[in-house]
C-alpha atoms as a PDB file:
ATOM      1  CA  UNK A   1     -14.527  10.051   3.765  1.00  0.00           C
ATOM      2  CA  UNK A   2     -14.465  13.683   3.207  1.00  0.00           C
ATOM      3  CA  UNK A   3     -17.919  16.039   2.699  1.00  0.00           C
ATOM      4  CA  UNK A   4     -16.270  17.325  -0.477  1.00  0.00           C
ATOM      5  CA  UNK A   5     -16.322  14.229  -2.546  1.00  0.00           C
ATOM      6  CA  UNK A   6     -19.518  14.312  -4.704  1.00  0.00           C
ATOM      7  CA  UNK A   7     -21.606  11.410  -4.296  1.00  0.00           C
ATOM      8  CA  UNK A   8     -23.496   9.694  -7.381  1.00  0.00           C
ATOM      9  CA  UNK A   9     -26.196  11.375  -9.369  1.00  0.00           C
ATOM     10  CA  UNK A  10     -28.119   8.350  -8.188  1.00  0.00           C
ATOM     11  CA  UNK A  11     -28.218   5.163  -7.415  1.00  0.00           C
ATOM     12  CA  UNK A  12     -28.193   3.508 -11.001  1.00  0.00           C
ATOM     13  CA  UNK A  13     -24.297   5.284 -11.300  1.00  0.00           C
ATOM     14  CA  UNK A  14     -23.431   4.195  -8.024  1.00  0.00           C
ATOM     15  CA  UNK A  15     -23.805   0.669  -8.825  1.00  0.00           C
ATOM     16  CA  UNK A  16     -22.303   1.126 -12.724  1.00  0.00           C
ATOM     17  CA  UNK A  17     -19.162   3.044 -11.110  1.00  0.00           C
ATOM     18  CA  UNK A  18     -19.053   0.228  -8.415  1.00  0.00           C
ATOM     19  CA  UNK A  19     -19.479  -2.507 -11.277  1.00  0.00           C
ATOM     20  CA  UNK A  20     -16.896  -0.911 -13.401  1.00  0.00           C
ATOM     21  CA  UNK A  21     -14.024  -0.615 -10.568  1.00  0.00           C
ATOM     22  CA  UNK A  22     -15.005  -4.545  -9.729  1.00  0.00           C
ATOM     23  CA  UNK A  23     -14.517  -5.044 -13.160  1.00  0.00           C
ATOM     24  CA  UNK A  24     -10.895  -3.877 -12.798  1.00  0.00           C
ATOM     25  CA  UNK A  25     -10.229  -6.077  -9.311  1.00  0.00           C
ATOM     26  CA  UNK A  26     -10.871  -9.128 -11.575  1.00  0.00           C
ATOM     27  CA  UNK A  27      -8.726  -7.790 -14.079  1.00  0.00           C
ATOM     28  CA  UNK A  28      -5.686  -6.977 -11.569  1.00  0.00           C
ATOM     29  CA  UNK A  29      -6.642 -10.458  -9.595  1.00  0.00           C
ATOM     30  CA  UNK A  30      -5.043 -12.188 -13.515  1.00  0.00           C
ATOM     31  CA  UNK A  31      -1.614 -10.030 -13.129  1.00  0.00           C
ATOM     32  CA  UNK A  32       1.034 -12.105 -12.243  1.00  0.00           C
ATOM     33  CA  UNK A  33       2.452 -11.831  -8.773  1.00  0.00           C
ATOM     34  CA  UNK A  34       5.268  -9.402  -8.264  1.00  0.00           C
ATOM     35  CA  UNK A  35       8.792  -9.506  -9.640  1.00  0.00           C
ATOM     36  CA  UNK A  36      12.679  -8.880  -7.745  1.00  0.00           C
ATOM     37  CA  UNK A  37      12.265  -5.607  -9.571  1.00  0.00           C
ATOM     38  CA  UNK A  38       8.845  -4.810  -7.287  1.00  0.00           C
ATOM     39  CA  UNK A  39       9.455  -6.258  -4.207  1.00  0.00           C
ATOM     40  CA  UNK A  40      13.475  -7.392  -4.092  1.00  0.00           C
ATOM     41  CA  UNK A  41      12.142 -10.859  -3.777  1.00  0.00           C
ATOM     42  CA  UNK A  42      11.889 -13.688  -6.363  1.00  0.00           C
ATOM     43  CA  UNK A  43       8.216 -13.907  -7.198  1.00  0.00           C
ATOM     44  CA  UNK A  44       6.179 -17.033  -6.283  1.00  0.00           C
ATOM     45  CA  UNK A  45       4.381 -18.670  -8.794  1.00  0.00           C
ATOM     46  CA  UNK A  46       3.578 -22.105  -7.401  1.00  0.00           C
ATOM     47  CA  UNK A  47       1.380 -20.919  -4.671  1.00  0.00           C
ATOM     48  CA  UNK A  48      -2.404 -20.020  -4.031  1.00  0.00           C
ATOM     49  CA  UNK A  49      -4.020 -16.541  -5.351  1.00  0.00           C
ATOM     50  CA  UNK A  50      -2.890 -14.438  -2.367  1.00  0.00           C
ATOM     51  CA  UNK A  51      -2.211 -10.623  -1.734  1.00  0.00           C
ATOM     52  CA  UNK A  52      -2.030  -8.510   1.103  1.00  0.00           C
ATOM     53  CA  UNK A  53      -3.907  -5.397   1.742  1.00  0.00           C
ATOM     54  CA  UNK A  54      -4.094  -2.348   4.185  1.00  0.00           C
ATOM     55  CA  UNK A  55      -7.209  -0.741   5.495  1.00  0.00           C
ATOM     56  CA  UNK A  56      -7.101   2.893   7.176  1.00  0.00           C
ATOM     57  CA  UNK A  57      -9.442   4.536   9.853  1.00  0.00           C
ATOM     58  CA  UNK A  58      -8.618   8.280  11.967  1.00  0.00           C
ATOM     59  CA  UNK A  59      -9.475   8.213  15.164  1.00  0.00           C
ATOM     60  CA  UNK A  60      -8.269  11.284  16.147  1.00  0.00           C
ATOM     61  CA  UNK A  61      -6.885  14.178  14.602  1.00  0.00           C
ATOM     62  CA  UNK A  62      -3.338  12.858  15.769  1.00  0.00           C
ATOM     63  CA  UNK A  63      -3.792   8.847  15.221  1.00  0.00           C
ATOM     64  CA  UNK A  64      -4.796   6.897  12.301  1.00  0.00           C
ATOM     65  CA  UNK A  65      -5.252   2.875  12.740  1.00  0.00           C
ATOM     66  CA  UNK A  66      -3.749   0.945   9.552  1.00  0.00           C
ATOM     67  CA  UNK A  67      -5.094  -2.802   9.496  1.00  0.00           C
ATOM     68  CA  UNK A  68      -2.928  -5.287   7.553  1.00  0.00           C
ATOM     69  CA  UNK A  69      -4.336  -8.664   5.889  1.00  0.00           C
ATOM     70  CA  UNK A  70      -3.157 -11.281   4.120  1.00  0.00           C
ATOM     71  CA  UNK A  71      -5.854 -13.498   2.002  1.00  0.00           C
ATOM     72  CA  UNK A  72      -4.976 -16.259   0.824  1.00  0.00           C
ATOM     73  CA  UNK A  73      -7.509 -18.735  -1.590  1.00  0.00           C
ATOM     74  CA  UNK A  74      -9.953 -16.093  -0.197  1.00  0.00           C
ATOM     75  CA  UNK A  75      -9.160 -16.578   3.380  1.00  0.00           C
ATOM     76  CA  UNK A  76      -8.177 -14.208   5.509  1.00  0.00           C
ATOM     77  CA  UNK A  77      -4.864 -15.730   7.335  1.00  0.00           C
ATOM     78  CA  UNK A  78      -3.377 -12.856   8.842  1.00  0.00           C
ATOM     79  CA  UNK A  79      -4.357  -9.494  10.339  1.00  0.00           C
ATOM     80  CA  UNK A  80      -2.125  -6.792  12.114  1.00  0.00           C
ATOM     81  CA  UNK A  81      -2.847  -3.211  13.938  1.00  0.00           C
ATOM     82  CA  UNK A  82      -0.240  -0.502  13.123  1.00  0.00           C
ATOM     83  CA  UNK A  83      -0.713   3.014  13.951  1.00  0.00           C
ATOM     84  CA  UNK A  84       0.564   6.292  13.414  1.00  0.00           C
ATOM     85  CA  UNK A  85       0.681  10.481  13.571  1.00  0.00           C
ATOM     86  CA  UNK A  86      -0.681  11.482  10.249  1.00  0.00           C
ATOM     87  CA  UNK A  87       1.264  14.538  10.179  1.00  0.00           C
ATOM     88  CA  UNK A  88       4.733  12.317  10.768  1.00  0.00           C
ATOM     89  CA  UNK A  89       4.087  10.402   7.573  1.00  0.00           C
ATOM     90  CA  UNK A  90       6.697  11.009   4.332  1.00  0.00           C
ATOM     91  CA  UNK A  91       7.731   8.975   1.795  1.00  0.00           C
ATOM     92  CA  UNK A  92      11.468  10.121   2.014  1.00  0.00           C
ATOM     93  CA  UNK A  93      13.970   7.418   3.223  1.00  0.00           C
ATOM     94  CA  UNK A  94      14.710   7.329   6.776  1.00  0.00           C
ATOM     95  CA  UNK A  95      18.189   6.784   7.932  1.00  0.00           C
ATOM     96  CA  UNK A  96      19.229   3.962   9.925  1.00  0.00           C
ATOM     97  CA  UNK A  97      17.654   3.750  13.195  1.00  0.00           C
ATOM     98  CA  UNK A  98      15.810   6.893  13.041  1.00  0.00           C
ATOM     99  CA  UNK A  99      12.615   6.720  14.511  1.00  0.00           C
ATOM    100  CA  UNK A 100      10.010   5.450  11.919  1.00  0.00           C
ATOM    101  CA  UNK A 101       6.118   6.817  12.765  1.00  0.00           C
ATOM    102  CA  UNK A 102       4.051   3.808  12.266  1.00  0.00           C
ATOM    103  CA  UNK A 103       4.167   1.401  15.083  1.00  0.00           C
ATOM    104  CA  UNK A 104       2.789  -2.178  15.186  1.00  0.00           C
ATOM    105  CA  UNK A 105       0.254  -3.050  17.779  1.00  0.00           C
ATOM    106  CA  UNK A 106      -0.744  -6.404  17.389  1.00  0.00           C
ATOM    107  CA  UNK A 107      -0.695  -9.004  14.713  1.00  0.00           C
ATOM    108  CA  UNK A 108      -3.169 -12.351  14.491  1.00  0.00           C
ATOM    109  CA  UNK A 109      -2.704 -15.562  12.978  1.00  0.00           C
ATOM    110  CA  UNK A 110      -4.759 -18.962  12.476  1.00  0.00           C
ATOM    111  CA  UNK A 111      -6.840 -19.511  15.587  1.00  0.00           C
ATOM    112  CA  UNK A 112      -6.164 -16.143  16.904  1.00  0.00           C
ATOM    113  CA  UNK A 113      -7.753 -14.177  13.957  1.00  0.00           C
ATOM    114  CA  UNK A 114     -10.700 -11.848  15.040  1.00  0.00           C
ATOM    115  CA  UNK A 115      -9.393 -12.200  18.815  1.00  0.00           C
ATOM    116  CA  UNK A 116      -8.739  -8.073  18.878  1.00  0.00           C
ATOM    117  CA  UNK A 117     -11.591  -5.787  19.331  1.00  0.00           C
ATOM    118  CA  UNK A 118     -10.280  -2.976  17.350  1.00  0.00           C
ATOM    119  CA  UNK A 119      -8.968  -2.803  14.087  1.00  0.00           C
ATOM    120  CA  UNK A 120     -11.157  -3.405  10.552  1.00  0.00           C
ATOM    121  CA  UNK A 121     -13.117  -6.565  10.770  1.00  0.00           C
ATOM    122  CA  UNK A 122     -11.868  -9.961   8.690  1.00  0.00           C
ATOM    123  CA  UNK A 123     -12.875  -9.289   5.304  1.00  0.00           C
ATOM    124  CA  UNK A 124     -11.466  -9.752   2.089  1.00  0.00           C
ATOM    125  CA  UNK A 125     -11.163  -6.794  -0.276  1.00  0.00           C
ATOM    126  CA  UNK A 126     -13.847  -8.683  -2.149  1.00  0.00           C
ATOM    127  CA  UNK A 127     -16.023  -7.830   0.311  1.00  0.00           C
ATOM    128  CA  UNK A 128     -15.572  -4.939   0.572  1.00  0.00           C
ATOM    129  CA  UNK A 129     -17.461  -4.505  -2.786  1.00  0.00           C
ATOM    130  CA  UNK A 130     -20.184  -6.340  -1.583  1.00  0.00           C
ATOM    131  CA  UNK A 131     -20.445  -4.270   1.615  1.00  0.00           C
ATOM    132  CA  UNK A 132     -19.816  -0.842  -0.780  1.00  0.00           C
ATOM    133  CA  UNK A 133     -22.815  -2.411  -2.587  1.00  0.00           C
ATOM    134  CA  UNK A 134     -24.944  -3.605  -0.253  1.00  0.00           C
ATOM    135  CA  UNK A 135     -24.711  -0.006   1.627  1.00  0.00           C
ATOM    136  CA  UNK A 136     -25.563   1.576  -2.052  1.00  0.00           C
ATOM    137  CA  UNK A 137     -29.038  -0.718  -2.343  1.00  0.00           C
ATOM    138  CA  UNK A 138     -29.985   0.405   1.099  1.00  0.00           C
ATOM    139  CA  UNK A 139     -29.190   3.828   1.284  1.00  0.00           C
ATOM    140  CA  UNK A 140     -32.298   6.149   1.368  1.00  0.00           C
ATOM    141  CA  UNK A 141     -32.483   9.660  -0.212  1.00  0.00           C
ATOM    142  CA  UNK A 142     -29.066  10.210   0.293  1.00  0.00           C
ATOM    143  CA  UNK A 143     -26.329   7.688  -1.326  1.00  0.00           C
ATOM    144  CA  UNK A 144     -22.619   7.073   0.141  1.00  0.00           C
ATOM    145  CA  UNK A 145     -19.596   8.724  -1.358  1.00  0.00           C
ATOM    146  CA  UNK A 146     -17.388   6.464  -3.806  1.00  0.00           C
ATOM    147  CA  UNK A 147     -13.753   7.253  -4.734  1.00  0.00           C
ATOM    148  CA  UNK A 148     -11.530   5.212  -6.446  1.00  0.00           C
ATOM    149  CA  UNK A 149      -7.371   4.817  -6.348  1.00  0.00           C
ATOM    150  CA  UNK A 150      -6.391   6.219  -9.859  1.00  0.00           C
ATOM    151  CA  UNK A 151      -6.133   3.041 -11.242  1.00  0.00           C
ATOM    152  CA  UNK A 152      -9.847   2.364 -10.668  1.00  0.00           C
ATOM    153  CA  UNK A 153      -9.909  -0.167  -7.336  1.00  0.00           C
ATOM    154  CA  UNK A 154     -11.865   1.203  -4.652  1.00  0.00           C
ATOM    155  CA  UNK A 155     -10.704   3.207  -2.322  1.00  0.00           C
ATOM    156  CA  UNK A 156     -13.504   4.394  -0.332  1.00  0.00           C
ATOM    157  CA  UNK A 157     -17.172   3.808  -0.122  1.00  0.00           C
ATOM    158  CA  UNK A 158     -18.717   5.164   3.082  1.00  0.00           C
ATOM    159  CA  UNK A 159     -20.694   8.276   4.273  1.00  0.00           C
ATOM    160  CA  UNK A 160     -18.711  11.598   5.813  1.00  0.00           C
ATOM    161  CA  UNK A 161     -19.026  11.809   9.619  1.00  0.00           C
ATOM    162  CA  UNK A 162     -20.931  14.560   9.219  1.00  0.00           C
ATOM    163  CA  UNK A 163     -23.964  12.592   7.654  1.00  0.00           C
ATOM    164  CA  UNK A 164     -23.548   9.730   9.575  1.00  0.00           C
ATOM    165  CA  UNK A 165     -20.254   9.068  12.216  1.00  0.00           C
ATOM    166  CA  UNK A 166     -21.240   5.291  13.346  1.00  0.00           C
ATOM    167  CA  UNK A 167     -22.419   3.729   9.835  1.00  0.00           C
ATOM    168  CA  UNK A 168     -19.708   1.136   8.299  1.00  0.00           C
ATOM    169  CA  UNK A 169     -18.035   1.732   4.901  1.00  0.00           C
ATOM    170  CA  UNK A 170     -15.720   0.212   2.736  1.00  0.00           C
ATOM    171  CA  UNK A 171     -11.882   0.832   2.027  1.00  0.00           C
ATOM    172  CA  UNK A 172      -8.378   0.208   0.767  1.00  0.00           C
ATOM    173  CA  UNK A 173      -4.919   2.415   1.010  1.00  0.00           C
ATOM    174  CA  UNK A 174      -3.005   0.118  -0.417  1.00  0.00           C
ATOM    175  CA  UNK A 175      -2.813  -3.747  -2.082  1.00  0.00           C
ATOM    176  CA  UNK A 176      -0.045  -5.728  -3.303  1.00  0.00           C
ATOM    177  CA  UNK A 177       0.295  -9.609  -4.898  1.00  0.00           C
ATOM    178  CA  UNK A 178       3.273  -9.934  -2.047  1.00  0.00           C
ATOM    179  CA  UNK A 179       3.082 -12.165   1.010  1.00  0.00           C
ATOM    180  CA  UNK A 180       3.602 -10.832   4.409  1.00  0.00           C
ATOM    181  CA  UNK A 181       3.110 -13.517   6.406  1.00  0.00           C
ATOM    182  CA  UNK A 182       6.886 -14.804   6.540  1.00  0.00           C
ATOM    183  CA  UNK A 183       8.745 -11.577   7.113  1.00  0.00           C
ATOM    184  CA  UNK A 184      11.075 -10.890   9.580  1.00  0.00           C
ATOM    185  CA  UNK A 185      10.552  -9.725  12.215  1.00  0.00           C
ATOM    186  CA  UNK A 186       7.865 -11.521  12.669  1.00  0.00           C
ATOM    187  CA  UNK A 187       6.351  -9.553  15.623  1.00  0.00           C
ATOM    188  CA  UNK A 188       6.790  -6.240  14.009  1.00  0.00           C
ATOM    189  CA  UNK A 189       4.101  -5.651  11.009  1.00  0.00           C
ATOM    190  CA  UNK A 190       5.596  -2.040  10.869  1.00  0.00           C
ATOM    191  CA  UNK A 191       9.050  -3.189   9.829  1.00  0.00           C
ATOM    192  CA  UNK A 192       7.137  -5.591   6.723  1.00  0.00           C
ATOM    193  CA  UNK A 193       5.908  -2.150   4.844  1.00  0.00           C
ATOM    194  CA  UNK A 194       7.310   0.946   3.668  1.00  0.00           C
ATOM    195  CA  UNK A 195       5.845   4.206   4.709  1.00  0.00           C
ATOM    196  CA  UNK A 196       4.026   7.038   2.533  1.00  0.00           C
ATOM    197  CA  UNK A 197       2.288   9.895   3.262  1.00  0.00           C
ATOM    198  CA  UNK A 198      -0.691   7.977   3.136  1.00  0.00           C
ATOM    199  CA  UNK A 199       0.594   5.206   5.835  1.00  0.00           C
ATOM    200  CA  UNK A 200       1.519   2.081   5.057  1.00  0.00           C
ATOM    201  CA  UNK A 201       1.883  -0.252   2.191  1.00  0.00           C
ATOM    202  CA  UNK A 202       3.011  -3.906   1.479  1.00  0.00           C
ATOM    203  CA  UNK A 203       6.021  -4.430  -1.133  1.00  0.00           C
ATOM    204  CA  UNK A 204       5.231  -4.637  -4.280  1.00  0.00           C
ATOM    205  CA  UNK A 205       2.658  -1.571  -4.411  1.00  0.00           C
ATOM    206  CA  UNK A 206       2.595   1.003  -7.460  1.00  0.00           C
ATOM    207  CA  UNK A 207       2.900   4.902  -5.556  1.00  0.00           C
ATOM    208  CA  UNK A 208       1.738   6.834  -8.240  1.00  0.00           C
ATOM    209  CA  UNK A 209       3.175   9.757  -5.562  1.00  0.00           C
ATOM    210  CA  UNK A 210       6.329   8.397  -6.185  1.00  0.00           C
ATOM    211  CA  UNK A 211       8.743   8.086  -9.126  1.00  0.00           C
ATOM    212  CA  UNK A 212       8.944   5.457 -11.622  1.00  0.00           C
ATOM    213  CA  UNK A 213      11.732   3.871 -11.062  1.00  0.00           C
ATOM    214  CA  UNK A 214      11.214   3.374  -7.083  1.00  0.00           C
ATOM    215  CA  UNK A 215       9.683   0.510  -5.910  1.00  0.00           C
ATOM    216  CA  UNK A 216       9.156  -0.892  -2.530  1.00  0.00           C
ATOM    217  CA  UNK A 217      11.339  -3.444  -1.216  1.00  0.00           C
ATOM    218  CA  UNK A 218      11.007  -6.210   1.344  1.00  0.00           C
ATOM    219  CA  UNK A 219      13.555  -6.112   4.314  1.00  0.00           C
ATOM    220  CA  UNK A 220      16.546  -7.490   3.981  1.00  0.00           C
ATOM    221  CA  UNK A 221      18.845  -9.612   6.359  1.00  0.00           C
ATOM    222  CA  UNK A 222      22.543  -9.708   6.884  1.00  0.00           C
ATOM    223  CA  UNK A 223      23.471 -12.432   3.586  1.00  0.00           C
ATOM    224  CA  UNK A 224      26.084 -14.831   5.687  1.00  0.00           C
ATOM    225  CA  UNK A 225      28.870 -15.250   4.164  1.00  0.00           C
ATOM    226  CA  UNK A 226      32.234 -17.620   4.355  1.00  0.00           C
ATOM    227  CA  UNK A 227      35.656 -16.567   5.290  1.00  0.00           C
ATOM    228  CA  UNK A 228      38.572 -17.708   3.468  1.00  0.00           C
ATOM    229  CA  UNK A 229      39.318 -20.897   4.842  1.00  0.00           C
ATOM    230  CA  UNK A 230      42.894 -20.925   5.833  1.00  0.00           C
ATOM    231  CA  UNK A 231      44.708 -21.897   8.810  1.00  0.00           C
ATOM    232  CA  UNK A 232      43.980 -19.237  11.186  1.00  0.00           C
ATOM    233  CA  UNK A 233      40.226 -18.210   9.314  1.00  0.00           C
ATOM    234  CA  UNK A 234      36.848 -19.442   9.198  1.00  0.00           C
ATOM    235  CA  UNK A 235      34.035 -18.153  10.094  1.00  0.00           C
ATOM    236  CA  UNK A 236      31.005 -15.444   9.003  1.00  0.00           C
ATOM    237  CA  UNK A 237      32.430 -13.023   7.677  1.00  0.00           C
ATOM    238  CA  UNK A 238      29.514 -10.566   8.359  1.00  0.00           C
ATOM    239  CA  UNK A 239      30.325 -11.420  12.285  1.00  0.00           C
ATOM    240  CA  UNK A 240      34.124 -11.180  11.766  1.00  0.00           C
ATOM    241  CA  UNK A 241      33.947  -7.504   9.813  1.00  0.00           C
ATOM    242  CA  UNK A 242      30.665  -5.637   9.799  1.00  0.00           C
ATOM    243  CA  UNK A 243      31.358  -3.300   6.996  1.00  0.00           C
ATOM    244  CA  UNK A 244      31.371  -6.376   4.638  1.00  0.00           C
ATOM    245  CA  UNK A 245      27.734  -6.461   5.072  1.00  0.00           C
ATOM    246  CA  UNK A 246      26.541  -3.048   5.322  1.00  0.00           C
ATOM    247  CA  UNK A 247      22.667  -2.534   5.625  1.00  0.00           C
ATOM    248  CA  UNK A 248      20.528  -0.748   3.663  1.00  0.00           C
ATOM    249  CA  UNK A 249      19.438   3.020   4.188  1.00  0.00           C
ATOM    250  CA  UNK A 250      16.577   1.413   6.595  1.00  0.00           C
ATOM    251  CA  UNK A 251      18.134  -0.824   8.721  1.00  0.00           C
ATOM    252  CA  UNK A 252      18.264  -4.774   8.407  1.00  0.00           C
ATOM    253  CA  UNK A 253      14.530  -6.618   8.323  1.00  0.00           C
ATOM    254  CA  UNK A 254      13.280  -2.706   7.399  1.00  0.00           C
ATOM    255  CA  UNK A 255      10.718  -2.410   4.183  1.00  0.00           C
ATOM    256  CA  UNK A 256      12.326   0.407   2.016  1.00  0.00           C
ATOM    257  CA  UNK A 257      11.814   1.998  -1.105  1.00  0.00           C
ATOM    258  CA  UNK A 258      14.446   1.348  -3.614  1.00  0.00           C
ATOM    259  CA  UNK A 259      15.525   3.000  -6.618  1.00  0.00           C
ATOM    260  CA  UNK A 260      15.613  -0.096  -9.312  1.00  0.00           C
ATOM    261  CA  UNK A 261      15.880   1.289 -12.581  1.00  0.00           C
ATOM    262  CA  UNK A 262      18.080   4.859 -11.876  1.00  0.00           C
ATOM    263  CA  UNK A 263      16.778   7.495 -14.116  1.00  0.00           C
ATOM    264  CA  UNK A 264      18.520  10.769 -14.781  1.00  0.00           C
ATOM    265  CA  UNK A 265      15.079  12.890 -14.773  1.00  0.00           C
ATOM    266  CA  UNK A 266      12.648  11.098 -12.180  1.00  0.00           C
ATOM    267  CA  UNK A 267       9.109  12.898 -11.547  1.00  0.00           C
ATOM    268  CA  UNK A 268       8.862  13.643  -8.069  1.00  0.00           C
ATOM    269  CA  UNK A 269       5.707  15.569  -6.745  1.00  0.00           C
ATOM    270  CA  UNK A 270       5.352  19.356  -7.054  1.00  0.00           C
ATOM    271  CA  UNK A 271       3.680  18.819  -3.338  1.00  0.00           C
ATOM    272  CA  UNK A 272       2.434  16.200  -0.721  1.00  0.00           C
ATOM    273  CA  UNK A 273      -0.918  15.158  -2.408  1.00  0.00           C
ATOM    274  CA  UNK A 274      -3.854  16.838  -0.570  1.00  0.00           C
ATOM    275  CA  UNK A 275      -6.919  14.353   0.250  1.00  0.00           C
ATOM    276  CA  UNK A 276      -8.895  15.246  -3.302  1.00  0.00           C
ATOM    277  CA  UNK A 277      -6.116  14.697  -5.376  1.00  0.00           C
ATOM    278  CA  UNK A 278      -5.259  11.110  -4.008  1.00  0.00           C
ATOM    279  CA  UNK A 279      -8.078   9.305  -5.684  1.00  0.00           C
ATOM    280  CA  UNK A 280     -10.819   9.991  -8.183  1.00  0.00           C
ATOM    281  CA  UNK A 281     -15.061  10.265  -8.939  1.00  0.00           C
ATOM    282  CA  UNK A 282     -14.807   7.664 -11.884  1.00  0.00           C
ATOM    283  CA  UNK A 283     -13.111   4.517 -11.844  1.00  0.00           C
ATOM    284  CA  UNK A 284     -12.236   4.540 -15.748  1.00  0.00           C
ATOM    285  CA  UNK A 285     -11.974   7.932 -15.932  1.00  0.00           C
ATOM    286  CA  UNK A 286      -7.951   9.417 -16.322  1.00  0.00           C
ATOM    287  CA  UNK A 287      -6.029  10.599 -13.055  1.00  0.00           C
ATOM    288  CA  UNK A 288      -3.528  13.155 -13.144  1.00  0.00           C
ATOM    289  CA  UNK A 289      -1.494  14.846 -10.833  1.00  0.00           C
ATOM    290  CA  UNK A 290       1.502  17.540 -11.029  1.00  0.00           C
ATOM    291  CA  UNK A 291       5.390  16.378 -10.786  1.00  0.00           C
ATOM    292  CA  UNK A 292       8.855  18.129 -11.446  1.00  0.00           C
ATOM    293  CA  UNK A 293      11.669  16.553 -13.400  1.00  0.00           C
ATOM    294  CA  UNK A 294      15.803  17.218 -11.681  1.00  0.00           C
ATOM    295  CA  UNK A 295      17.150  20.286 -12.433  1.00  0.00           C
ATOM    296  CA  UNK A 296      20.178  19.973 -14.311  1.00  0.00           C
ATOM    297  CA  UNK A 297      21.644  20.130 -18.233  1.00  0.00           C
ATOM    298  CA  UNK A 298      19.525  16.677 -19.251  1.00  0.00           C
ATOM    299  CA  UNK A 299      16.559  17.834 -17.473  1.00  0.00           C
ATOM    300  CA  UNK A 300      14.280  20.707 -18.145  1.00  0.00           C
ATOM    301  CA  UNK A 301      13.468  20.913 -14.926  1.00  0.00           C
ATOM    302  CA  UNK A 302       9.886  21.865 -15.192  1.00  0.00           C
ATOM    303  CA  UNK A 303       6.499  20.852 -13.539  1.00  0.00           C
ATOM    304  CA  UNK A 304       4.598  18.032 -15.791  1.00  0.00           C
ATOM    305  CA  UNK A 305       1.757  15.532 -15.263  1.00  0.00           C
ATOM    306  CA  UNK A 306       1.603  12.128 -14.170  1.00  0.00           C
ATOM    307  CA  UNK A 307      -1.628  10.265 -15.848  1.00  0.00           C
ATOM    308  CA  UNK A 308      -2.945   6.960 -14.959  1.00  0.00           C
ATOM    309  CA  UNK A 309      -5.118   5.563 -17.297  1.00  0.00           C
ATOM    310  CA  UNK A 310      -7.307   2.224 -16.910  1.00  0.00           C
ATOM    311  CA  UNK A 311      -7.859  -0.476 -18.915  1.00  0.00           C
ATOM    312  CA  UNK A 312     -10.587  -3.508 -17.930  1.00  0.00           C
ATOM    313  CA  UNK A 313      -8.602  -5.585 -20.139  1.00  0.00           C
ATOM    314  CA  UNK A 314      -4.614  -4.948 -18.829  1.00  0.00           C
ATOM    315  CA  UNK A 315      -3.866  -4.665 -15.068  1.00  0.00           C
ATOM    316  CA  UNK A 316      -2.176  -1.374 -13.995  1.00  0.00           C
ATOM    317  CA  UNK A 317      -0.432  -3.265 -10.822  1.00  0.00           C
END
C-alpha cells in the first residue's frame, strides 16, 4: 500500500466505497466463465462457480511473493508460491526458452493446503471484503487505504508500512473465471500464468495495460498427430518431424499472451504504468490511462486514452 493513496474522508465512505466495489464482485461472480477467445480453451459450463486468483506481497525491494488460489463452491482447493524481481517484470513476449522472472516455489493441494508457512493465508477473495471491512470498523482515528482495479474489484485495503508494517490487509492483482488446477506442468504454477508488469495472472484476465485484442492464453501441448499410414509410415508425426508441430512464442505448457482478434491500430501504453495509475480512489468512478495507436498510413499514430467504466448491473470481465 503506498502513503500516497488518500484514505476515506471517514469511515461512513469507507464502508459505501467497500459496499459499492462488493456490489460489483457479485455482479462479475454472474459473467459467464471464459471463452477460446480469453483463455484458448473451450469454456466449462457444467461445473461449480470457480475462479482463480493471485495475491501479491514485497518483501524486499528485489522480491515480491505472488500467491495463487483456486476456489471452487467457495473452497479454497489449491494454493501456490511464485516469486519474482519486480524490476524483471514486462508484459512483452518472451522467446522460447528465455529465462522467464517469476519462479514457482511451492504449490498445495487437498490435505496439504495451509501446510506452508509463508505465502497469503487460505481465503477466498470474498473474504477478503470481510477482512477489508472488518479492519475499516476497527480502525481508530486513522482509517486504512482502499484502491480499487479500474473496473471497481478491490485491489487493496491495508495500511502503508509507514503507519503500521505488521497489521494484515486485504488484496488482489489479478482474477480470472479459468481453472488452474489441471495445467501442465503440474509442478510449475509459473508456467500456468502469463507475466505483466504487475506479476502474474491466470488466463482469462482483462490487462487494461494491454491491447484489446490480446488475451492471455493457457499453455499449449504438442497436438499428436497421425502419419500417413502406408507401408513404410506410421507413427506421430510430431516425433517423426518436429517442425510439423512448432510451439508457440513461449514454449510448450507456457501461459502466453495471444493476439486473437489482429487489429491494424492496437493501443499500447505510452509507458509502464507507475503504482498510482494502476488502480483508482472510487470503485464506480471512470479510470483512464494514456496509450499510442501504430504509426503508419491507417493509424494516426497519436497518444489517446483508455477508459474503463463500471456498471453494477454488466460485468466488465
Amino acid at each position: 500500500m503506498r502513503d500516497e493513496i488518500v484514505p476515506p474522508k471517514n469511515r461512513g465512505e469507507a464502508i459505501q466505497r467497500l459496499r459499492e466495489s462488493y456490489a460489483l464482485w457479485q455482479t462479475w461472480r454472474k459473467a459467464p466463465a471464459p471463452s477460446w477467445l480469453e483463455t484458448g480453451r473451450a469454456a466449462i459450463v457444467d461445473s461449480p462457480f470457480r475462479y482463480t486468483y493471485v495475491r501479491a506481497e514485497q518483501v524486499s525491494p528485489v522480491e515480491v511473493h505472488f500467491t495463487l488460489f483456486e476456489v471452487e463452491a467457495e473452497q479454497i482447493v489449491l494454493r501456490a508460491l511464485l516469486s519474482a524481481d519486480p524490476s524483471q517484470l514486462s508484459s512483452f513476449p518472451r522467446r522460447t526458452g528465455e529465462p522467464r522472472p517469476i519462479v514457482s516455489r511451492w504449490i498445495e493441494r487437498g490435505a496439504a493446503l495451509g501446510s506452508h508457512d509463508d505465502g497469503a493465508p487460505l481465503q477466498t477473495f470474498g473474504q477478503q471484503y470481510a477482512e477489508c471491512e472488518r479492519l475499516v470498523l476497527e480502525a481508530g482515528s486513522r482509517l486504512p487505504r482502499l484502491y480499487f482495479h479500474p473496473d471497481g474489484l478491490l485491489m487493496h485495503c491495508g495500511y502503508p508500512p509507514t503507519e503500521c508494517a505488521n497489521c494484515t490487509s486485504a488484496s488482489m492483482l489479478a482474477i480470472s473465471r479459468f481453472s488452474v488446477r489441471s495445467e501442465l506442468p503440474s509442478d510449475n504454477a509459473a508456467a500456468w500464468l502469463c507475466e505483466t508488469e504487475s506479476g502474474p495472472v491466470p488466463p482469462g484476465t482483462i490487462s487494461p495495460f494491454m491491447p484489446a485484442d490480446f488475451a492471455c492464453f493457457a499453455g499449449v501441448h504438442p497436438t499428436r498427430k497421425r502419419a500417413p499410414d502406408t507401408e513404410t509410415t506410421a507413427g506421430d508425426i510430431c516425433s517423426i518431424d518436429p517442425a510439423a508441430c512448432p510451439p508457440p512464442p513461449a514454449g510448450f505448457g507456457v501461459a502466453y499472451w495471444n493476439q486473437v482478434r489482429p487489429m491494424i491500430c492496437s493501443g499500447w501504453p505510452t509507458h509502464t504504468p507507475r503504482a498510482l495509475e494502476v488502480g483508482k480512489t472510487d470503485p464506480l468512478g471512470e479510470w483512464t490511462f494514456p496509450v499510442s495507436s501504430s504509426a503508419g498510413v491507417e493509424c494516426s499514430g497519436g497518444v489517446g486514452l483508455r477508459r474503463v467504466r463500471v456498471n453494477l448491473d454488466q460485468p466488465s470481465r
